[in-house]
PDB file of N, CA and C in Angstrom:
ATOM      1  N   UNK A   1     -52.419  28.663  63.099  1.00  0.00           N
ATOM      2  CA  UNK A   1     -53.598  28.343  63.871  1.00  0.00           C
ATOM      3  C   UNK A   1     -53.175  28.165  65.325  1.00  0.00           C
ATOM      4  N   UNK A   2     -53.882  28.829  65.699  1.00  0.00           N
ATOM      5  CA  UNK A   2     -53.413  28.683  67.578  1.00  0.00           C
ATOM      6  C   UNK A   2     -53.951  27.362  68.137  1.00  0.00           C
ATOM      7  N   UNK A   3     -53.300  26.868  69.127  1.00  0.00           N
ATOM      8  CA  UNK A   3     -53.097  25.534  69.512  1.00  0.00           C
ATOM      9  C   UNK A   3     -54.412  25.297  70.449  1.00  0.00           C
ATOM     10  N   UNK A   4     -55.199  24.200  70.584  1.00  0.00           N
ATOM     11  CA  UNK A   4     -56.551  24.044  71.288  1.00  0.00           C
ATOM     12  C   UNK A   4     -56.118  23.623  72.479  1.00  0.00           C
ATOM     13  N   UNK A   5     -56.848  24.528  73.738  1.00  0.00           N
ATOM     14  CA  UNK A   5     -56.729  24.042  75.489  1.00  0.00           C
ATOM     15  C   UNK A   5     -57.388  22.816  75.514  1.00  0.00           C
ATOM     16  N   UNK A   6     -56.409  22.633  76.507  1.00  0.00           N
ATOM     17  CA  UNK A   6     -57.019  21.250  77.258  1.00  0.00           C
ATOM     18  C   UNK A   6     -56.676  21.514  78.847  1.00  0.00           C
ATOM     19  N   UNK A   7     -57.907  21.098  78.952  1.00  0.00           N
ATOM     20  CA  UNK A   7     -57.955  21.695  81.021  1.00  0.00           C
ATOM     21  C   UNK A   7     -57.236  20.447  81.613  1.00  0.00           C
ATOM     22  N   UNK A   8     -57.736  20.838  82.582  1.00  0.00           N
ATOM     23  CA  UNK A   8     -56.716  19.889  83.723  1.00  0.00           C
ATOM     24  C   UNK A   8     -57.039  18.825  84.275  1.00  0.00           C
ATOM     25  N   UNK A   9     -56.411  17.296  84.153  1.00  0.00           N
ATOM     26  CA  UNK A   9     -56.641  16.277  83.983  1.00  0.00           C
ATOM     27  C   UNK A   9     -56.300  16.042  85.938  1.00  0.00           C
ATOM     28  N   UNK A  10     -57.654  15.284  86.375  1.00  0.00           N
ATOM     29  CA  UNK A  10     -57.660  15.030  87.427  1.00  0.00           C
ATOM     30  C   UNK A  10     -56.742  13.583  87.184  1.00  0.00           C
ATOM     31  N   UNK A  11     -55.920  13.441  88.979  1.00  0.00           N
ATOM     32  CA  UNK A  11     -55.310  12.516  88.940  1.00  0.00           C
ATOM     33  C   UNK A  11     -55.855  10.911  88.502  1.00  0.00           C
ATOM     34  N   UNK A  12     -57.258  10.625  88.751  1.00  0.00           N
ATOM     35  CA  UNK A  12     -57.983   9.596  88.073  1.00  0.00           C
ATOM     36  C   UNK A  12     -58.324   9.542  87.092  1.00  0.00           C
ATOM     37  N   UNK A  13     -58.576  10.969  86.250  1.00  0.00           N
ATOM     38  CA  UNK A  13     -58.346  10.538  84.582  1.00  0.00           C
ATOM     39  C   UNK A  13     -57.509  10.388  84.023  1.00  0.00           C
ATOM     40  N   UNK A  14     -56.288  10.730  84.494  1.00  0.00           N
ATOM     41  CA  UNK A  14     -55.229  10.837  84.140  1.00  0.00           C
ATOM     42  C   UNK A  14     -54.781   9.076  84.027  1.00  0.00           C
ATOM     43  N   UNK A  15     -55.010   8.427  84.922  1.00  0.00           N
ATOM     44  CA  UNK A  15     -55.098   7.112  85.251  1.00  0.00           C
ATOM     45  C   UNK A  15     -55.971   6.107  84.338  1.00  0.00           C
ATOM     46  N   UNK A  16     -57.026   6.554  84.361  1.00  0.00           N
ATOM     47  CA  UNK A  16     -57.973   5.963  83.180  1.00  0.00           C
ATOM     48  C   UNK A  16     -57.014   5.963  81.755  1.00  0.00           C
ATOM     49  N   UNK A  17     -56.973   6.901  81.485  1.00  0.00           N
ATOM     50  CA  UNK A  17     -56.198   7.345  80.261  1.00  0.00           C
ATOM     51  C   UNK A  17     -55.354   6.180  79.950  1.00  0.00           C
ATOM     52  N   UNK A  18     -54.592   6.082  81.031  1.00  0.00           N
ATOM     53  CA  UNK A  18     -52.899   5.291  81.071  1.00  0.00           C
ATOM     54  C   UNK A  18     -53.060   3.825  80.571  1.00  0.00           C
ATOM     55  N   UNK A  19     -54.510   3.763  81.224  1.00  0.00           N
ATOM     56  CA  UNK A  19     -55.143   2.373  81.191  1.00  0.00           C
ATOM     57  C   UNK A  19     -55.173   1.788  79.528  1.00  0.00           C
ATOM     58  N   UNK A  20     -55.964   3.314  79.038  1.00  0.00           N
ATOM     59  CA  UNK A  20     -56.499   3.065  77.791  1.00  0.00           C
ATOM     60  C   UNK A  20     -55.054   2.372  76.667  1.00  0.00           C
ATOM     61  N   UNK A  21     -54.224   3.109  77.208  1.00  0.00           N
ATOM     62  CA  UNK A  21     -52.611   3.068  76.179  1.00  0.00           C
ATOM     63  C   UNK A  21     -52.939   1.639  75.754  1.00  0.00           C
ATOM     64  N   UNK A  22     -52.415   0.837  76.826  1.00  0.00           N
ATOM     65  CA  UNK A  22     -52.800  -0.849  76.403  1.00  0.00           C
ATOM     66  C   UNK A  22     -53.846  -1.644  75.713  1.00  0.00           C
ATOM     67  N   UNK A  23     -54.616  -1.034  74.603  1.00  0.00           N
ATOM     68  CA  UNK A  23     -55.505  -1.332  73.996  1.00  0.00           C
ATOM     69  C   UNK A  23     -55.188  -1.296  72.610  1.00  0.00           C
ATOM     70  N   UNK A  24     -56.315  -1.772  71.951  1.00  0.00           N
ATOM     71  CA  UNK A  24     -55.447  -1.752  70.167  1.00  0.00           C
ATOM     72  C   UNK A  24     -56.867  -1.390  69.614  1.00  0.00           C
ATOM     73  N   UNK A  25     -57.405   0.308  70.306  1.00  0.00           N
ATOM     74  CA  UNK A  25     -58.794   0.440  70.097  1.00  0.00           C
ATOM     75  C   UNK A  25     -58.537   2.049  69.304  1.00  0.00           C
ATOM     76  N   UNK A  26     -59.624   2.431  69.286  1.00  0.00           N
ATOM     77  CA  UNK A  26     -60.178   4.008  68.813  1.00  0.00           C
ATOM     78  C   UNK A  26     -59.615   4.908  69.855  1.00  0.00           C
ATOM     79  N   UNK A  27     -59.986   4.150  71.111  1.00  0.00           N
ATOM     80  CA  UNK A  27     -60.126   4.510  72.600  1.00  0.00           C
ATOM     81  C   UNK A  27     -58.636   4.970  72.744  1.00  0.00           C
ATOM     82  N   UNK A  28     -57.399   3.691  72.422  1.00  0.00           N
ATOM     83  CA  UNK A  28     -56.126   4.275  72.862  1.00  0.00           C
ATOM     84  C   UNK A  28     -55.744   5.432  72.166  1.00  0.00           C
ATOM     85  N   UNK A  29     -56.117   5.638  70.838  1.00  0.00           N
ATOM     86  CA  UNK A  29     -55.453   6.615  69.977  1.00  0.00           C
ATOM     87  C   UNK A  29     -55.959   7.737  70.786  1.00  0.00           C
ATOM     88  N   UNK A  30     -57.694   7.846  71.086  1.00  0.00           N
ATOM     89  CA  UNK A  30     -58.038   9.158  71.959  1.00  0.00           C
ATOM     90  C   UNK A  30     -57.498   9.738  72.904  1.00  0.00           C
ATOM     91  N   UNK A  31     -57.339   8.209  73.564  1.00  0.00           N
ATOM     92  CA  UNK A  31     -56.442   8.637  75.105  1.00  0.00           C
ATOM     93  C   UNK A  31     -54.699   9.037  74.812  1.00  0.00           C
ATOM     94  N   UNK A  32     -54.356   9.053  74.296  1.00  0.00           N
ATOM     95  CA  UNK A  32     -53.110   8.860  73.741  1.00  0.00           C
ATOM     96  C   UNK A  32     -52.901  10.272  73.072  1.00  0.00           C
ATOM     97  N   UNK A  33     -54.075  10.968  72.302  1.00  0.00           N
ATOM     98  CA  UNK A  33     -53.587  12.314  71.813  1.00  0.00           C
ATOM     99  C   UNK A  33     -53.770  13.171  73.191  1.00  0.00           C
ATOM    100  N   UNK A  34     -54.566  12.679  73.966  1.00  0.00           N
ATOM    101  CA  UNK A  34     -55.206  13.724  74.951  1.00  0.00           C
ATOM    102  C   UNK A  34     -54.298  13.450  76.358  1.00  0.00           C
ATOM    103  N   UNK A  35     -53.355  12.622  76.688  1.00  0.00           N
ATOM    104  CA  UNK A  35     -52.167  12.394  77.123  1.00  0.00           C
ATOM    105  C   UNK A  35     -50.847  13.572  76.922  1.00  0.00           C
ATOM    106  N   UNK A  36     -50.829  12.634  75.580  1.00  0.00           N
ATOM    107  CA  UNK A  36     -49.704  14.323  74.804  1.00  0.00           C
ATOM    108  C   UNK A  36     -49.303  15.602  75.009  1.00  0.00           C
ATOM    109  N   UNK A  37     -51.117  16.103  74.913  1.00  0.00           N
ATOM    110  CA  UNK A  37     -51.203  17.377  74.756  1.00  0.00           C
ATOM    111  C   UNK A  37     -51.250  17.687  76.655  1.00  0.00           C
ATOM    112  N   UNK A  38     -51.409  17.233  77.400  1.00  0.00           N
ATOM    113  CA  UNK A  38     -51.485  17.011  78.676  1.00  0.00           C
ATOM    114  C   UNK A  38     -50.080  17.515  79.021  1.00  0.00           C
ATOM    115  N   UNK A  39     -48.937  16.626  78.403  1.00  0.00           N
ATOM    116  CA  UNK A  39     -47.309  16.486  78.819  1.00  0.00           C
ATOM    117  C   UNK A  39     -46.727  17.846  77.748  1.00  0.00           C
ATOM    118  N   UNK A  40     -47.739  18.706  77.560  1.00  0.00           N
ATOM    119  CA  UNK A  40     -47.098  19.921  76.668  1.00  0.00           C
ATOM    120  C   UNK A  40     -46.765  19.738  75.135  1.00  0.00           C
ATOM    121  N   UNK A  41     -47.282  19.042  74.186  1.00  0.00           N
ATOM    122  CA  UNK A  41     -47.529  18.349  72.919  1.00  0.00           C
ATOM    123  C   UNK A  41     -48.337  19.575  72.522  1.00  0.00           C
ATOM    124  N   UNK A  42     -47.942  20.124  70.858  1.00  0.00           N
ATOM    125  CA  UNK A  42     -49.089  20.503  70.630  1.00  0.00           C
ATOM    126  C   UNK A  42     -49.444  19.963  69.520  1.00  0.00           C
ATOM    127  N   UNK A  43     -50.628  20.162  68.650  1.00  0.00           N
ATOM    128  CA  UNK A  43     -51.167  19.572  67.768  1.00  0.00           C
ATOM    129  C   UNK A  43     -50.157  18.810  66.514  1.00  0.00           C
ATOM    130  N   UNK A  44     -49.728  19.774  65.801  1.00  0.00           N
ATOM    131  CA  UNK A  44     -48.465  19.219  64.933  1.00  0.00           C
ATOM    132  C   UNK A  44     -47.600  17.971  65.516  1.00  0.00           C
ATOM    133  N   UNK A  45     -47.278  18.084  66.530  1.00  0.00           N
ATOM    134  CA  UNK A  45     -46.412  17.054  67.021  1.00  0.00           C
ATOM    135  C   UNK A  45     -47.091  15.440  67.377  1.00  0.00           C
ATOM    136  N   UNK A  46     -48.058  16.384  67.941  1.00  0.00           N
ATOM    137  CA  UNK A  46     -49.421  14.551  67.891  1.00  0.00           C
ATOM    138  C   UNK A  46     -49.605  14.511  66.566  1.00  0.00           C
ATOM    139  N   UNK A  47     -49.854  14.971  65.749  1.00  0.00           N
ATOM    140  CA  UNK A  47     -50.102  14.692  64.521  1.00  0.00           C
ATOM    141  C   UNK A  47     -48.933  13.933  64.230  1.00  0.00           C
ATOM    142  N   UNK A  48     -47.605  14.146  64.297  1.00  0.00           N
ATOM    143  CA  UNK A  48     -46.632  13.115  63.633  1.00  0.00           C
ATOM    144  C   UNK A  48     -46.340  12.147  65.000  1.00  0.00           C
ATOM    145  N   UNK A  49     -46.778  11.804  65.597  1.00  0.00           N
ATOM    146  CA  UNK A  49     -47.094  10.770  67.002  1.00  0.00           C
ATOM    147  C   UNK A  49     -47.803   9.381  66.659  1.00  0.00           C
ATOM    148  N   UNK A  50     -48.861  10.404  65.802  1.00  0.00           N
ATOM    149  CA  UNK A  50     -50.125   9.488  66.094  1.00  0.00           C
ATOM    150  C   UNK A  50     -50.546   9.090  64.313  1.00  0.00           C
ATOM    151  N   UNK A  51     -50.252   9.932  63.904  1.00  0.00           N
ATOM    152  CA  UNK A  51     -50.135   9.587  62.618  1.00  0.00           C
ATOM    153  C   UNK A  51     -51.864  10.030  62.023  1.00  0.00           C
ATOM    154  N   UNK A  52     -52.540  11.104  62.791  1.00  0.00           N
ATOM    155  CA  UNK A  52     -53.715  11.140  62.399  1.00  0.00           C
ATOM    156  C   UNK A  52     -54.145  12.787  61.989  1.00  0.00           C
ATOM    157  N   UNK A  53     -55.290  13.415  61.573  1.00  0.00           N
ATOM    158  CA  UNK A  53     -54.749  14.776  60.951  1.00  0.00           C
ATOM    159  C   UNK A  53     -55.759  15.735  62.047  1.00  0.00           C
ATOM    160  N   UNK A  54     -55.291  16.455  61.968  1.00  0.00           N
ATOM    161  CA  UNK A  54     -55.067  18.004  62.772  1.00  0.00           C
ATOM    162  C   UNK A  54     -56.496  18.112  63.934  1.00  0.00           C
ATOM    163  N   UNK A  55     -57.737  17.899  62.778  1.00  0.00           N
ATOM    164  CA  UNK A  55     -58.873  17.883  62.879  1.00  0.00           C
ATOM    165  C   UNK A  55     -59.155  17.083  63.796  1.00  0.00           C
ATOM    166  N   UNK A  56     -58.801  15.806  63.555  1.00  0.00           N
ATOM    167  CA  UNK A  56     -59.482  14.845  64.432  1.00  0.00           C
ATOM    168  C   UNK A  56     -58.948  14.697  65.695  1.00  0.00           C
ATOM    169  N   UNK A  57     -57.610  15.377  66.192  1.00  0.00           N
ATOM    170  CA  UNK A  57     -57.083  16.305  67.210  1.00  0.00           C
ATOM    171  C   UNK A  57     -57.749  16.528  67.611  1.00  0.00           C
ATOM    172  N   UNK A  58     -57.914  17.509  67.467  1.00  0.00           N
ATOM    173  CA  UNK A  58     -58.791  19.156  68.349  1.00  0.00           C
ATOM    174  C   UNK A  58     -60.054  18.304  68.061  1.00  0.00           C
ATOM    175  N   UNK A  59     -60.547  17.883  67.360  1.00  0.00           N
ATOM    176  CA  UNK A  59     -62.469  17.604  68.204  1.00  0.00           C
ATOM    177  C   UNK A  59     -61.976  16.196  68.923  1.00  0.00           C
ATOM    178  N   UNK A  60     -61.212  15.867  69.265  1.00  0.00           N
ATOM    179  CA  UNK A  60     -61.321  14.777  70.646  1.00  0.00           C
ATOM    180  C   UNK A  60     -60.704  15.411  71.979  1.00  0.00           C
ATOM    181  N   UNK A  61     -60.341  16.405  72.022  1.00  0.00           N
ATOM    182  CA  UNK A  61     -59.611  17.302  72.819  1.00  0.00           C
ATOM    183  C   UNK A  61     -60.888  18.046  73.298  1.00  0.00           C
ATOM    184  N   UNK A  62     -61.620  18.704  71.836  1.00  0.00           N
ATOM    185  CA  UNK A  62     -62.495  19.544  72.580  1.00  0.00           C
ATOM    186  C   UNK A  62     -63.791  18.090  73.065  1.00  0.00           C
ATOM    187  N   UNK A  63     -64.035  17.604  72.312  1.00  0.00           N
ATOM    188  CA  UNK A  63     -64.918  16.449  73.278  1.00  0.00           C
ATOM    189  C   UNK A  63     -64.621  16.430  74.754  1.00  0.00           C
ATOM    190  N   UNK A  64     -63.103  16.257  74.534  1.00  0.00           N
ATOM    191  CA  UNK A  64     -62.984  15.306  76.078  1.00  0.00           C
ATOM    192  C   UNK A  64     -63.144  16.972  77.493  1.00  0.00           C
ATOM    193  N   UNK A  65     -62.754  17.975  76.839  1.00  0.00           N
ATOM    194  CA  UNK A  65     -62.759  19.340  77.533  1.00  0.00           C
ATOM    195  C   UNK A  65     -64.312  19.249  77.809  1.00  0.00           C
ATOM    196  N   UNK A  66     -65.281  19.162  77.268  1.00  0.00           N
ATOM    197  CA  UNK A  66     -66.688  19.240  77.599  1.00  0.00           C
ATOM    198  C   UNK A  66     -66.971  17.814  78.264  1.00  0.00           C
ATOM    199  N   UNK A  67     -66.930  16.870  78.089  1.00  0.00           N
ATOM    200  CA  UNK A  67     -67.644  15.284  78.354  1.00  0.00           C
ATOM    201  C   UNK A  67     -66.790  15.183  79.548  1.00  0.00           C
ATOM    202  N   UNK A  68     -65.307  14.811  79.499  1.00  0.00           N
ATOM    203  CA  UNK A  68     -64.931  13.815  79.984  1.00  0.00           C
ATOM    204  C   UNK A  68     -64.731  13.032  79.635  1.00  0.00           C
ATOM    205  N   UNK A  69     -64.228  11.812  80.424  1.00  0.00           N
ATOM    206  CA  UNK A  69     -63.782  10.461  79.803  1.00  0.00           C
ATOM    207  C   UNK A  69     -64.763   9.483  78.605  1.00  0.00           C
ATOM    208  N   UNK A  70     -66.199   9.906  79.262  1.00  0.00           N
ATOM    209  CA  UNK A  70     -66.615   9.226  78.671  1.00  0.00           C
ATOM    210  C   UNK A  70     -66.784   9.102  76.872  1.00  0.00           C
ATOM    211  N   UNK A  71     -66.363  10.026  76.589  1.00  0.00           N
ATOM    212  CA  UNK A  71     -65.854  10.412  74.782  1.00  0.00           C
ATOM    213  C   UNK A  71     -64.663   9.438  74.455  1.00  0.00           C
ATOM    214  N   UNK A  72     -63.988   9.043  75.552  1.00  0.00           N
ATOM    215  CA  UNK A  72     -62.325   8.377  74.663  1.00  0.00           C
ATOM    216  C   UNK A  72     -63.109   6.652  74.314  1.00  0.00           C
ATOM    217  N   UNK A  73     -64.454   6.705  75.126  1.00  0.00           N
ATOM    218  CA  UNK A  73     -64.872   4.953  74.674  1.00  0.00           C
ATOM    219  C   UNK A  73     -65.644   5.360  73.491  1.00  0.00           C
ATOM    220  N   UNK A  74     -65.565   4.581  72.717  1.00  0.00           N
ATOM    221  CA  UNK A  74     -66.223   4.481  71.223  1.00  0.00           C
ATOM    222  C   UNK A  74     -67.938   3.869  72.036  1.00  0.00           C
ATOM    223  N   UNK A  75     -69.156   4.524  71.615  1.00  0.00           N
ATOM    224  CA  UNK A  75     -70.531   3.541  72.024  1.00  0.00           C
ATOM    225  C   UNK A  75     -70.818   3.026  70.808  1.00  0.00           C
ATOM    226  N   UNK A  76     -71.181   1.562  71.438  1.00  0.00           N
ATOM    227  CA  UNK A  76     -71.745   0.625  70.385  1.00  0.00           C
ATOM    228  C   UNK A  76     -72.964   0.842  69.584  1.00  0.00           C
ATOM    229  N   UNK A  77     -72.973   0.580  68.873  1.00  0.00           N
ATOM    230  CA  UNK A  77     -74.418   1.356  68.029  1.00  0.00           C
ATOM    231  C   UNK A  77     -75.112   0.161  67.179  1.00  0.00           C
ATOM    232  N   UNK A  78     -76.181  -0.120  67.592  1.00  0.00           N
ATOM    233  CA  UNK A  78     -76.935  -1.487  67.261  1.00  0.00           C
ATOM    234  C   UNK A  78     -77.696  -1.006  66.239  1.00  0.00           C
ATOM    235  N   UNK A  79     -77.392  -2.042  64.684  1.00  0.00           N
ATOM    236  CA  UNK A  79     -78.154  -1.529  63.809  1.00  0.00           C
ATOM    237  C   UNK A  79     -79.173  -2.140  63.776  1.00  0.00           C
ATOM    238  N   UNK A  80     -80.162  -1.903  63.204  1.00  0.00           N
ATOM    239  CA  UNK A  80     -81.525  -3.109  62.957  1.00  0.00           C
ATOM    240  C   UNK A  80     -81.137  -3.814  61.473  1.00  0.00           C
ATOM    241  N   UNK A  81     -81.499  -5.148  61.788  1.00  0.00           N
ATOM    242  CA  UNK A  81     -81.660  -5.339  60.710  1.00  0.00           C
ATOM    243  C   UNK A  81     -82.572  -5.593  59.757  1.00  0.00           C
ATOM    244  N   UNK A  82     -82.181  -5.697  58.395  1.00  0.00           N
ATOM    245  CA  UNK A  82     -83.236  -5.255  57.312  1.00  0.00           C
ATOM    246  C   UNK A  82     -84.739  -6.013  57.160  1.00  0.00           C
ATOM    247  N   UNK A  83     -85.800  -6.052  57.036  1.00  0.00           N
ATOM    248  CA  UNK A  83     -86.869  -6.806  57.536  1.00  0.00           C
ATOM    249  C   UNK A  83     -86.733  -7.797  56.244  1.00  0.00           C
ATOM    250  N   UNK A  84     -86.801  -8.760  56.887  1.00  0.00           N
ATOM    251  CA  UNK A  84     -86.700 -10.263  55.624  1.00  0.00           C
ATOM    252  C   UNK A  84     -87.875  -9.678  53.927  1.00  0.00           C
ATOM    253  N   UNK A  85     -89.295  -9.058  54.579  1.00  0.00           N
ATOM    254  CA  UNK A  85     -89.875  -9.057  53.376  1.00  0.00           C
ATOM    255  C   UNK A  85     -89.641  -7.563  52.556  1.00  0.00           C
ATOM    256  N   UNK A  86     -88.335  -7.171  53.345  1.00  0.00           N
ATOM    257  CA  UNK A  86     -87.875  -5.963  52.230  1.00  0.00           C
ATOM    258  C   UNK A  86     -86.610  -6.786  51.398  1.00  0.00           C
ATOM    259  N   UNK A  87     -86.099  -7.766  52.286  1.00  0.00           N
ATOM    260  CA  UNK A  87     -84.743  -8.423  51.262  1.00  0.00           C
ATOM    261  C   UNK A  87     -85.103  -9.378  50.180  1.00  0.00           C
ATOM    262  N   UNK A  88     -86.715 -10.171  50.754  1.00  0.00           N
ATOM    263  CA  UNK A  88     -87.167 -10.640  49.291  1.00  0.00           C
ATOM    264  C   UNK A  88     -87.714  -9.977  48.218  1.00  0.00           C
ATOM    265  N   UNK A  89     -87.729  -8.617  48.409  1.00  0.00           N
ATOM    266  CA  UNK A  89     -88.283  -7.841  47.424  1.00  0.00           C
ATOM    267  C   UNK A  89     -87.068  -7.749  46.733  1.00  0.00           C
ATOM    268  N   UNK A  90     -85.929  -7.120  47.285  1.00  0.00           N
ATOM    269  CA  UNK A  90     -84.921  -6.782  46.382  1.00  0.00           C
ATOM    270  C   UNK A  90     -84.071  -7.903  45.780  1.00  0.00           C
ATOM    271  N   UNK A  91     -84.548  -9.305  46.104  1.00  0.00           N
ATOM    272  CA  UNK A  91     -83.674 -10.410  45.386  1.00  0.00           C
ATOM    273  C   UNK A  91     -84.450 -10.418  44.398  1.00  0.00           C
ATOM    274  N   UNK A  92     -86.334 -10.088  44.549  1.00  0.00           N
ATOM    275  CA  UNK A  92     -86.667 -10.202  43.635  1.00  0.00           C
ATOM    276  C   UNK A  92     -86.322  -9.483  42.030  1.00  0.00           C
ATOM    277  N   UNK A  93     -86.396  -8.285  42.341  1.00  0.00           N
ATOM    278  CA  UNK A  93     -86.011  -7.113  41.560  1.00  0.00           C
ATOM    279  C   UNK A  93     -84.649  -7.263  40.957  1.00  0.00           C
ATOM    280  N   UNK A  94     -83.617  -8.311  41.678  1.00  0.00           N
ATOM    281  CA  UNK A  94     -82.427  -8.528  40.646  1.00  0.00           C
ATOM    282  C   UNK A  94     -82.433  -9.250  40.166  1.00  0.00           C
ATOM    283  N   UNK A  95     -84.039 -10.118  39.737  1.00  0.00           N
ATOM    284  CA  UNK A  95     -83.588 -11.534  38.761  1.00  0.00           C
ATOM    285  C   UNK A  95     -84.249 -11.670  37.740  1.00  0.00           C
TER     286      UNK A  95
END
């Protein structure tokens, strides 16, 4: 399988990135494969780096090739929660 491009990291993303390393997030692992492959890494080798598989490589690579930075932050995603007179229905139904 031929190895996925990654364009060219302006000197401030490049910086952002560096930032990200120091984190114990989603975010560093992103920034961290997309670093790699930056310093001439190709997939296989981040893969035994990072300890994560092939796939999830290349679609944060190709994310970050289309988006930008803003792909290496994980967005928070607010769930609703369940409406009280649907949870007394179902306590009802288990007793």
């Amino acid at each position: 399988m031929r190895d996925t491009f990654l364009r060219l990291l302006t000197p401030d993303e490049r910086n952002h990135l560096y930032l990200r390393l120091d984190e114990d997030t989603e975010a560093e692992y992103r920034a961290k494969t997309i670093l790699l492959k930056d310093k001439g890494y190709t997939v296989p080798e981040i893969r035994r780096a990072t300890n994560h598989h092939d796939g999830n490589i290349r679609k944060w690579r190709h994310r970050f090739n289309e988006k930008g930075l803003d792909t290496i932050v994980s967005k928070i995603h607010e769930h609703k929660q369940a409406n009280q007179n649907n949870q007394q229905k179902y306590r009802k139904k288990d007793c």
